[in-house]
PDB file of N, CA and C in Angstrom:
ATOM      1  N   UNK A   1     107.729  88.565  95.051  1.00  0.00           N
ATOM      2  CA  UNK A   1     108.903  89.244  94.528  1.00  0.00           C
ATOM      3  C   UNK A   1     109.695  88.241  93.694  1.00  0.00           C
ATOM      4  N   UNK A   2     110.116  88.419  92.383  1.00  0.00           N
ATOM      5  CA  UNK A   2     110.699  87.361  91.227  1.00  0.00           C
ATOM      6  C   UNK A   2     111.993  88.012  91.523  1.00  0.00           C
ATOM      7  N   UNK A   3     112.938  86.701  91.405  1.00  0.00           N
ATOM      8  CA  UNK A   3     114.367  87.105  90.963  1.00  0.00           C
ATOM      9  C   UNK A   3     115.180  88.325  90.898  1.00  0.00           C
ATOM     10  N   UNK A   4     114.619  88.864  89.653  1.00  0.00           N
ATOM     11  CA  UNK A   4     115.140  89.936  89.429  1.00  0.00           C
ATOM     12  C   UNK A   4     115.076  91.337  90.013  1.00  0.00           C
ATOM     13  N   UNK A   5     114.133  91.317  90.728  1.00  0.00           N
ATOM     14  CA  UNK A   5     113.339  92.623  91.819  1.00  0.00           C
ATOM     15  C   UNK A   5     114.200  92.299  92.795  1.00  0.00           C
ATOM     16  N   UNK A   6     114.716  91.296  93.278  1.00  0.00           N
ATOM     17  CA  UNK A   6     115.475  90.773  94.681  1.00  0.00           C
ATOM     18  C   UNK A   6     116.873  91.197  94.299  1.00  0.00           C
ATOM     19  N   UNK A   7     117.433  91.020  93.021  1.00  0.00           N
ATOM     20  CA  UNK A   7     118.811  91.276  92.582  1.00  0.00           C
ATOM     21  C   UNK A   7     118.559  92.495  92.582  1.00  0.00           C
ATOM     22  N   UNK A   8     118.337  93.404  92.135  1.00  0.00           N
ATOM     23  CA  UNK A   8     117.790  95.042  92.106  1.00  0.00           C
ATOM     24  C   UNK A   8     117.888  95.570  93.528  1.00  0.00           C
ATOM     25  N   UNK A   9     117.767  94.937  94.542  1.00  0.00           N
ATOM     26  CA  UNK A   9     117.597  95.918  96.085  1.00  0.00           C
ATOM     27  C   UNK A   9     118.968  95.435  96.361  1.00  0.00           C
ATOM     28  N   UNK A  10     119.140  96.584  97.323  1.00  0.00           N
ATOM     29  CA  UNK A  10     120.208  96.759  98.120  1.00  0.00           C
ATOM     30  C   UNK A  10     120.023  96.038  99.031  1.00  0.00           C
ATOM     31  N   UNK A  11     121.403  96.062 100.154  1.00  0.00           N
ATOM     32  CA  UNK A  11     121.215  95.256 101.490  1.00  0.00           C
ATOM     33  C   UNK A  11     120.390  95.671 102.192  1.00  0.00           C
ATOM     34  N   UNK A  12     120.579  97.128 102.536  1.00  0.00           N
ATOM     35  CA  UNK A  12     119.520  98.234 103.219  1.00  0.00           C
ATOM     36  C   UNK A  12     118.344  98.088 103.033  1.00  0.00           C
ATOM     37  N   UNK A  13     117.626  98.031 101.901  1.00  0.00           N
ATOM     38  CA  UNK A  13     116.310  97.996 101.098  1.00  0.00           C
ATOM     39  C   UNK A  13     115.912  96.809 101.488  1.00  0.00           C
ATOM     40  N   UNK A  14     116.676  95.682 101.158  1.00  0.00           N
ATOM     41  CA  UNK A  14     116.305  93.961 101.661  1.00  0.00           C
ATOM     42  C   UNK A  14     116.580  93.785 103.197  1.00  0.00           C
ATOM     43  N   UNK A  15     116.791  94.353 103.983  1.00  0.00           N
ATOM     44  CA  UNK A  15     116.928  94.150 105.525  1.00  0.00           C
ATOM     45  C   UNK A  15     115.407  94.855 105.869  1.00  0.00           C
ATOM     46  N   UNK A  16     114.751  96.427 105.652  1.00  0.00           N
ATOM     47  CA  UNK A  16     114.099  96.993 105.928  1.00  0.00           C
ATOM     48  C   UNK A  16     112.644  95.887 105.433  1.00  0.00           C
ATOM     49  N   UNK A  17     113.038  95.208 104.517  1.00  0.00           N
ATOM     50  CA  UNK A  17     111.668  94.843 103.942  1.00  0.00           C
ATOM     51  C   UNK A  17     111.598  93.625 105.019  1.00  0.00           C
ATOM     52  N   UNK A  18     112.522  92.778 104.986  1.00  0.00           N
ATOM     53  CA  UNK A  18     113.138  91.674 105.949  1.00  0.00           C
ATOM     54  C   UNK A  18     112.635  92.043 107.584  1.00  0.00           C
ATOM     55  N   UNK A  19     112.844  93.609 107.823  1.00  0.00           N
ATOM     56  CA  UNK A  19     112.027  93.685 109.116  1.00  0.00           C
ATOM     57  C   UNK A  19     110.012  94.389 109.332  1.00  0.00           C
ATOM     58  N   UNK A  20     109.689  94.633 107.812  1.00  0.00           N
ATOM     59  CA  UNK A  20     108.748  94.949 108.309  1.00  0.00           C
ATOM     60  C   UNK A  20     108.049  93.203 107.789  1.00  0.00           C
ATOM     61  N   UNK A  21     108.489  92.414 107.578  1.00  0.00           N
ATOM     62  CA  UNK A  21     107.592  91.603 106.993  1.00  0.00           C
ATOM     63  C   UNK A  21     107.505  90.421 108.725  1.00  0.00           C
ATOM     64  N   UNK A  22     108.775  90.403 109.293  1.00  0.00           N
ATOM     65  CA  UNK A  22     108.941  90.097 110.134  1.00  0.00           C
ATOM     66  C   UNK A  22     107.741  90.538 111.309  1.00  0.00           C
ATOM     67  N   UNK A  23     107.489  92.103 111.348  1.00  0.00           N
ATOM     68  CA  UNK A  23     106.453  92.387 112.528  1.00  0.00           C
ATOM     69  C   UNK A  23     104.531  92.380 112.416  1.00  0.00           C
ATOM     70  N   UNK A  24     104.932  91.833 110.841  1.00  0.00           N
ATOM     71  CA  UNK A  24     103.137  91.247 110.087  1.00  0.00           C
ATOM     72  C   UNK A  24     103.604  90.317 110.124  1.00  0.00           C
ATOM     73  N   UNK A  25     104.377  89.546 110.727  1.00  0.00           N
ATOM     74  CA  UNK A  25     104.213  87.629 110.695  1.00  0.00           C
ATOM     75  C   UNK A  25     103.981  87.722 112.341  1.00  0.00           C
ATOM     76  N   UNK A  26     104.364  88.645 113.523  1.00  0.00           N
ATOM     77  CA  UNK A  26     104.335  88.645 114.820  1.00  0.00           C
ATOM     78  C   UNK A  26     102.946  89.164 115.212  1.00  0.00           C
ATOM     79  N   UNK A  27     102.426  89.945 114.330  1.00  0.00           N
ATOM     80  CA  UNK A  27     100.802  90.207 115.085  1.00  0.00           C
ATOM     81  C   UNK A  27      99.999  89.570 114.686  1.00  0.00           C
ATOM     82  N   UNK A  28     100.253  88.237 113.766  1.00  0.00           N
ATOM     83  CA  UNK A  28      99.803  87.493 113.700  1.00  0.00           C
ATOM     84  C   UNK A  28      98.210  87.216 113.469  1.00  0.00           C
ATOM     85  N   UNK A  29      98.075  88.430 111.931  1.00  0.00           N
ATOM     86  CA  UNK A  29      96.273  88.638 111.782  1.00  0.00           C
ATOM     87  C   UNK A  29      96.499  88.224 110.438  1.00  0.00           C
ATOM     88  N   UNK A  30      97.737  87.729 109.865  1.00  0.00           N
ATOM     89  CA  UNK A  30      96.965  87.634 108.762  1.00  0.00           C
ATOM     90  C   UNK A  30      96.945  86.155 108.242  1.00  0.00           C
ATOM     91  N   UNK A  31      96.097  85.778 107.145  1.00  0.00           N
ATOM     92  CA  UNK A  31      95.481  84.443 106.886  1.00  0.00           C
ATOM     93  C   UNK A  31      96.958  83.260 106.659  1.00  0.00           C
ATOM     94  N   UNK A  32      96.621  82.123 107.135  1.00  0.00           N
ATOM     95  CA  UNK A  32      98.078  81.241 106.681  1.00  0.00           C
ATOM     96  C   UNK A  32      98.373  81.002 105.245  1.00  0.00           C
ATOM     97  N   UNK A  33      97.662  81.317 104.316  1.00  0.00           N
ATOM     98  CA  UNK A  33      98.246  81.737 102.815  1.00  0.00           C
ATOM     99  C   UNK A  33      99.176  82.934 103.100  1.00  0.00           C
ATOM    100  N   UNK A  34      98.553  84.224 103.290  1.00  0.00           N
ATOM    101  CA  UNK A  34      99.414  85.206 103.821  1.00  0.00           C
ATOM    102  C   UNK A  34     100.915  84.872 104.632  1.00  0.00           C
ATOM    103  N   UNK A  35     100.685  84.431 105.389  1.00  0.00           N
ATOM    104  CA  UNK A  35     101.782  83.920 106.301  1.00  0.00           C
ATOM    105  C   UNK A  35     102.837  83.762 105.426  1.00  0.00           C
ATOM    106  N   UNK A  36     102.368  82.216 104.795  1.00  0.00           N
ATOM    107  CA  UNK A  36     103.107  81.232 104.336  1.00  0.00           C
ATOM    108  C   UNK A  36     103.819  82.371 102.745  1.00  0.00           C
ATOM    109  N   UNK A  37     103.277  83.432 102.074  1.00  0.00           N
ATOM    110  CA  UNK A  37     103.853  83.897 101.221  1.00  0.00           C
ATOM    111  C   UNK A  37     104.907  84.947 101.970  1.00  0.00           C
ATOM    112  N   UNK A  38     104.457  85.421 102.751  1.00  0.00           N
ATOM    113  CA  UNK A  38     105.788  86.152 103.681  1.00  0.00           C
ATOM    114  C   UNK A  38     106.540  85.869 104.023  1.00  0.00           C
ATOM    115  N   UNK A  39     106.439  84.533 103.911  1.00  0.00           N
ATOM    116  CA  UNK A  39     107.566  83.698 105.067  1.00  0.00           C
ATOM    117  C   UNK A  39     108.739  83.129 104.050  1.00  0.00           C
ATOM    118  N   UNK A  40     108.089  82.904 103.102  1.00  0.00           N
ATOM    119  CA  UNK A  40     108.585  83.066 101.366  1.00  0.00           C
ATOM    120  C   UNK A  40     109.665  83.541 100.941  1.00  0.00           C
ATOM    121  N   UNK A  41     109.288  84.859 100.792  1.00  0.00           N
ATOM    122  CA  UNK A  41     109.658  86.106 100.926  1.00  0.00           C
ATOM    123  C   UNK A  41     110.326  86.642 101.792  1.00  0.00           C
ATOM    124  N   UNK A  42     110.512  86.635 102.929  1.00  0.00           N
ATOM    125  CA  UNK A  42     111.972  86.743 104.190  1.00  0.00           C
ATOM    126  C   UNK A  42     112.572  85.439 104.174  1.00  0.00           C
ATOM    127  N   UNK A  43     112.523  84.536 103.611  1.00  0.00           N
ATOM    128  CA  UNK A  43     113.235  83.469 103.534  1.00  0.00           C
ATOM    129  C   UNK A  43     114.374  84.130 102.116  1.00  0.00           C
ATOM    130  N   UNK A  44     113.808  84.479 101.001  1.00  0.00           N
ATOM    131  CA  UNK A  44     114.562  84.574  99.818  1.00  0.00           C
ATOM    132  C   UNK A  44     115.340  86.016 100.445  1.00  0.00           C
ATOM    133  N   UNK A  45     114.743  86.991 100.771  1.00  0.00           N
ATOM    134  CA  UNK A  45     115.529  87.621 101.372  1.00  0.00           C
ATOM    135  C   UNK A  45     117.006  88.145 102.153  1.00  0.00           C
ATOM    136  N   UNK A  46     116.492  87.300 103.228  1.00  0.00           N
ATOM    137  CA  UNK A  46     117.559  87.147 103.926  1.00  0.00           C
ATOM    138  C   UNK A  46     118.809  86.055 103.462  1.00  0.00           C
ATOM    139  N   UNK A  47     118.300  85.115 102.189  1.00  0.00           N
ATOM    140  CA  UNK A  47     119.306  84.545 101.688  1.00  0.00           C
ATOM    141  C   UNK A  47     120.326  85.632 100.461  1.00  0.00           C
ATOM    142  N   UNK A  48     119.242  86.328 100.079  1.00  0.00           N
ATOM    143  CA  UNK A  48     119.329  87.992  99.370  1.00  0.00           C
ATOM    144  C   UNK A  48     120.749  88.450 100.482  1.00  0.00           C
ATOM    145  N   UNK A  49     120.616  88.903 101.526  1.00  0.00           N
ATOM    146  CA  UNK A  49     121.144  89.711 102.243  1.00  0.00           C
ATOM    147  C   UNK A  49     122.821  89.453 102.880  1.00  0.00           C
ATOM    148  N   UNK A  50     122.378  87.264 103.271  1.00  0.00           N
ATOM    149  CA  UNK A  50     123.878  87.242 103.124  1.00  0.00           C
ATOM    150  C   UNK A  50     124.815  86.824 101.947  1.00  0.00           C
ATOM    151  N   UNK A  51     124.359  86.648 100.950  1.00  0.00           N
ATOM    152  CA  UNK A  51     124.741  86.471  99.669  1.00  0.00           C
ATOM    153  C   UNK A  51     125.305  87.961  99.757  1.00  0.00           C
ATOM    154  N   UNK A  52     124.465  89.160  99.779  1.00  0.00           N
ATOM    155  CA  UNK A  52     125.851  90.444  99.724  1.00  0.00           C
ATOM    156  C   UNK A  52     126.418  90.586 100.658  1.00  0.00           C
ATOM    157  N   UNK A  53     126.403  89.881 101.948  1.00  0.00           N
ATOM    158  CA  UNK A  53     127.680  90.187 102.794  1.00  0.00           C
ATOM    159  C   UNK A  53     128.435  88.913 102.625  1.00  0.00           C
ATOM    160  N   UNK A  54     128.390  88.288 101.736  1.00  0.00           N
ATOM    161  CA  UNK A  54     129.636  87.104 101.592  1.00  0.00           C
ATOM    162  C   UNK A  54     130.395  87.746 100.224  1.00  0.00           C
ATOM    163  N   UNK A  55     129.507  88.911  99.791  1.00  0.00           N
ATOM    164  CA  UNK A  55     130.364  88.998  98.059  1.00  0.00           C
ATOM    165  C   UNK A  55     131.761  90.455  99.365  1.00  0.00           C
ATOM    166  N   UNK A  56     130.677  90.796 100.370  1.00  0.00           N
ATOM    167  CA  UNK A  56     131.425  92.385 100.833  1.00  0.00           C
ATOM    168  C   UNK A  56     132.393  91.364 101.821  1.00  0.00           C
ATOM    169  N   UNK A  57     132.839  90.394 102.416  1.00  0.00           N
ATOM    170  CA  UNK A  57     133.402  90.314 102.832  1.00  0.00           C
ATOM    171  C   UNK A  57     134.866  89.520 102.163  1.00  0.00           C
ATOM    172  N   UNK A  58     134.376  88.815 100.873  1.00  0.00           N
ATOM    173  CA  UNK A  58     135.135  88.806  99.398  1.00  0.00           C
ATOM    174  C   UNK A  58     136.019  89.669  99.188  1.00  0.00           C
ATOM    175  N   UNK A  59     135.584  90.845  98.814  1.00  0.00           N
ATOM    176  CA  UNK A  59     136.084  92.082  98.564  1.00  0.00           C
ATOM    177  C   UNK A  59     137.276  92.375  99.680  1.00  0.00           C
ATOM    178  N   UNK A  60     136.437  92.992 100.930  1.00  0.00           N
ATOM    179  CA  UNK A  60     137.336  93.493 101.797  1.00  0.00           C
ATOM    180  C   UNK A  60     138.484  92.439 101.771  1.00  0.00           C
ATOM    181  N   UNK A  61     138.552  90.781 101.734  1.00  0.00           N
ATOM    182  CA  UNK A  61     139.634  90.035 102.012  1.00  0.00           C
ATOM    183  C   UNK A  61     140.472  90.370 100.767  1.00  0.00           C
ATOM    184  N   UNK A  62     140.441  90.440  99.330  1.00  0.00           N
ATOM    185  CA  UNK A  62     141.051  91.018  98.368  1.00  0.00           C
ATOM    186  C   UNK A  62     142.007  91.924  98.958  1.00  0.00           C
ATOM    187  N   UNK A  63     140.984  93.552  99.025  1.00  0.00           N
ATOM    188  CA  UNK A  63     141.636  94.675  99.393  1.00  0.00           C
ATOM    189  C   UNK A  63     143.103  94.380 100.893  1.00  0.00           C
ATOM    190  N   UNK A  64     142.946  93.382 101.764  1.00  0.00           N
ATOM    191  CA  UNK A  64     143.830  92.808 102.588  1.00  0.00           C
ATOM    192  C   UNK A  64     145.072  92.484 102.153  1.00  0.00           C
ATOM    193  N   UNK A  65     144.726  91.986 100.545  1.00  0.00           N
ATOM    194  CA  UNK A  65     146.152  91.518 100.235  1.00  0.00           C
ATOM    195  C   UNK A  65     147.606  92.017 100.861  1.00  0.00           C
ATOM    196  N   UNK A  66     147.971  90.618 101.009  1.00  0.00           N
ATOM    197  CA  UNK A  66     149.540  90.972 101.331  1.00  0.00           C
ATOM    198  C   UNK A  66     150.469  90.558 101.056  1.00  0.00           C
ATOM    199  N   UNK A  67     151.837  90.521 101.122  1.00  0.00           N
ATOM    200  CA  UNK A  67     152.739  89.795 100.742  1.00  0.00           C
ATOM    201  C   UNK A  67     152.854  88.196  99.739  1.00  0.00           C
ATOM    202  N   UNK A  68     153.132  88.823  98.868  1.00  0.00           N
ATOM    203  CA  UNK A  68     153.507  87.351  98.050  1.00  0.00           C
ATOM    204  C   UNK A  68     151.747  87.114  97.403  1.00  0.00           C
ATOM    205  N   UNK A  69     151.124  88.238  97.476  1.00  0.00           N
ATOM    206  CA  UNK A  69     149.238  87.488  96.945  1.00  0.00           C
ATOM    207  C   UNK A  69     148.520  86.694  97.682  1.00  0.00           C
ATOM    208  N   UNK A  70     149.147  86.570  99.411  1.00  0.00           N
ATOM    209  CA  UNK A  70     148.541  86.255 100.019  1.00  0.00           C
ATOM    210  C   UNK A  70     147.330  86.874 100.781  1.00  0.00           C
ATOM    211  N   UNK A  71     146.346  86.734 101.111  1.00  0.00           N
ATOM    212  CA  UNK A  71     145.355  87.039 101.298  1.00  0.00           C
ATOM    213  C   UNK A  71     144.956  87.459 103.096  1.00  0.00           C
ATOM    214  N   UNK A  72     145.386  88.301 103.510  1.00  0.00           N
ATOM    215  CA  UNK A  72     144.960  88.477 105.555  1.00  0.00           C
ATOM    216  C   UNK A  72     143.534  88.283 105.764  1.00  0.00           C
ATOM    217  N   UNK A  73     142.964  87.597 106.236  1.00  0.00           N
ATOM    218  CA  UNK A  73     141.753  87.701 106.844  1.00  0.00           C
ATOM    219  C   UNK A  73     142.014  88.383 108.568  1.00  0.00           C
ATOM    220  N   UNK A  74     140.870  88.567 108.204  1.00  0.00           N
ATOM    221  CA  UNK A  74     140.673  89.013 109.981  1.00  0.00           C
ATOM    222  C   UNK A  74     139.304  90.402 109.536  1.00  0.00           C
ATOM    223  N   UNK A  75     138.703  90.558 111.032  1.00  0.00           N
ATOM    224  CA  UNK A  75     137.806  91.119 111.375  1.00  0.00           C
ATOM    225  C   UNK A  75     138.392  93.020 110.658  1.00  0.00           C
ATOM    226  N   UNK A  76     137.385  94.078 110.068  1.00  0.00           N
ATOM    227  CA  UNK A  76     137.208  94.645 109.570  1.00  0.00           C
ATOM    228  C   UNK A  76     137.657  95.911 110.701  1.00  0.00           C
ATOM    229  N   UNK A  77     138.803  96.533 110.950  1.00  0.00           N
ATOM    230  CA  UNK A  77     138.519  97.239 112.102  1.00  0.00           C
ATOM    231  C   UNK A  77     138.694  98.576 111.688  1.00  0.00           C
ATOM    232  N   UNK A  78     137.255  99.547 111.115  1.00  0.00           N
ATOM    233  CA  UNK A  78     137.399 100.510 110.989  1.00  0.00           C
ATOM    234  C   UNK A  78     137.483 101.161 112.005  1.00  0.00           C
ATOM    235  N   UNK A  79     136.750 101.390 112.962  1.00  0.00           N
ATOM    236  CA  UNK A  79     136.708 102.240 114.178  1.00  0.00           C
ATOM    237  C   UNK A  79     137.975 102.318 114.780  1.00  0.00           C
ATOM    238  N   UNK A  80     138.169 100.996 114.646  1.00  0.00           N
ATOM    239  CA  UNK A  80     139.852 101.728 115.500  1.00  0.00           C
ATOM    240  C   UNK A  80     140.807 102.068 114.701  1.00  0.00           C
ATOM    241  N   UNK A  81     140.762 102.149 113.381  1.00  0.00           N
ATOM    242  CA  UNK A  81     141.797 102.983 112.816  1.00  0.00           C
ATOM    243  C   UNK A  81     141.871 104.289 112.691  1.00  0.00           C
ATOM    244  N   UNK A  82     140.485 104.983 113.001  1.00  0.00           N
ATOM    245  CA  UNK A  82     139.713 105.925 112.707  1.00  0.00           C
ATOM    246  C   UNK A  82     140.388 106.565 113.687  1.00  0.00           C
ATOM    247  N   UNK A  83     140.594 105.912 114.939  1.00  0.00           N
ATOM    248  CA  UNK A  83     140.470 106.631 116.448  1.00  0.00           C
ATOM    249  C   UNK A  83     141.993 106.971 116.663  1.00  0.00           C
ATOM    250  N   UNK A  84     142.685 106.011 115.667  1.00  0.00           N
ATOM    251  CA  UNK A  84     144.450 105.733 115.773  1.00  0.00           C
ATOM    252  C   UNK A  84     145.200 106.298 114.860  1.00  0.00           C
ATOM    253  N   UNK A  85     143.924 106.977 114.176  1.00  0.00           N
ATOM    254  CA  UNK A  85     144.527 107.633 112.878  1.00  0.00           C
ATOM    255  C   UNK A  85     145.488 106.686 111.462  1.00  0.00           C
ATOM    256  N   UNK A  86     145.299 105.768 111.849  1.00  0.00           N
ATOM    257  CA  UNK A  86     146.502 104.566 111.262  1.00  0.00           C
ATOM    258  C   UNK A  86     145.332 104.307 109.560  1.00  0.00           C
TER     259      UNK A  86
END
């Protein structure tokens, strides 16, 4: 997979591939060329995967803004706003 095929998938798309490549490296039939290109390949991946949760957690700290352009961090708590109506 080149560059640009990796920029093209989603997180979803790159996690799913990330787990089936994961359970052909665990049954462990195929040749160590094989291996070693899979291993490749969930390596670029999963660097794929948190690269978009460092751009989504970017974002959400933006959308936090508060007072004065300062910036709130803290943990994402949809569920309980959901439940609090807030």
């Amino acid at each position: 997979m080149n560059q640009a095929e990796l920029k093209e998938k989603s997180f979803e798309e790159a996690i799913a591939r990330l787990e089936q490549i994961i359970e052909l490296l665990e049954k462990g039939e195929l040749s160590l060329e094989e291996n070693l290109k899979l291993f490749e390949e969930g390596i670029a991946l999963a660097r794929h995967c948190r690269n978009r949760l460092d751009e989504a957690q970017g974002k959400v700290e933006i959308l936090l803004g508060v007072e004065e352009g300062e910036v709130k961090t803290g943990p994402f708590q949809a569920e309980e706003e959901e439940k609090t109506g807030e």
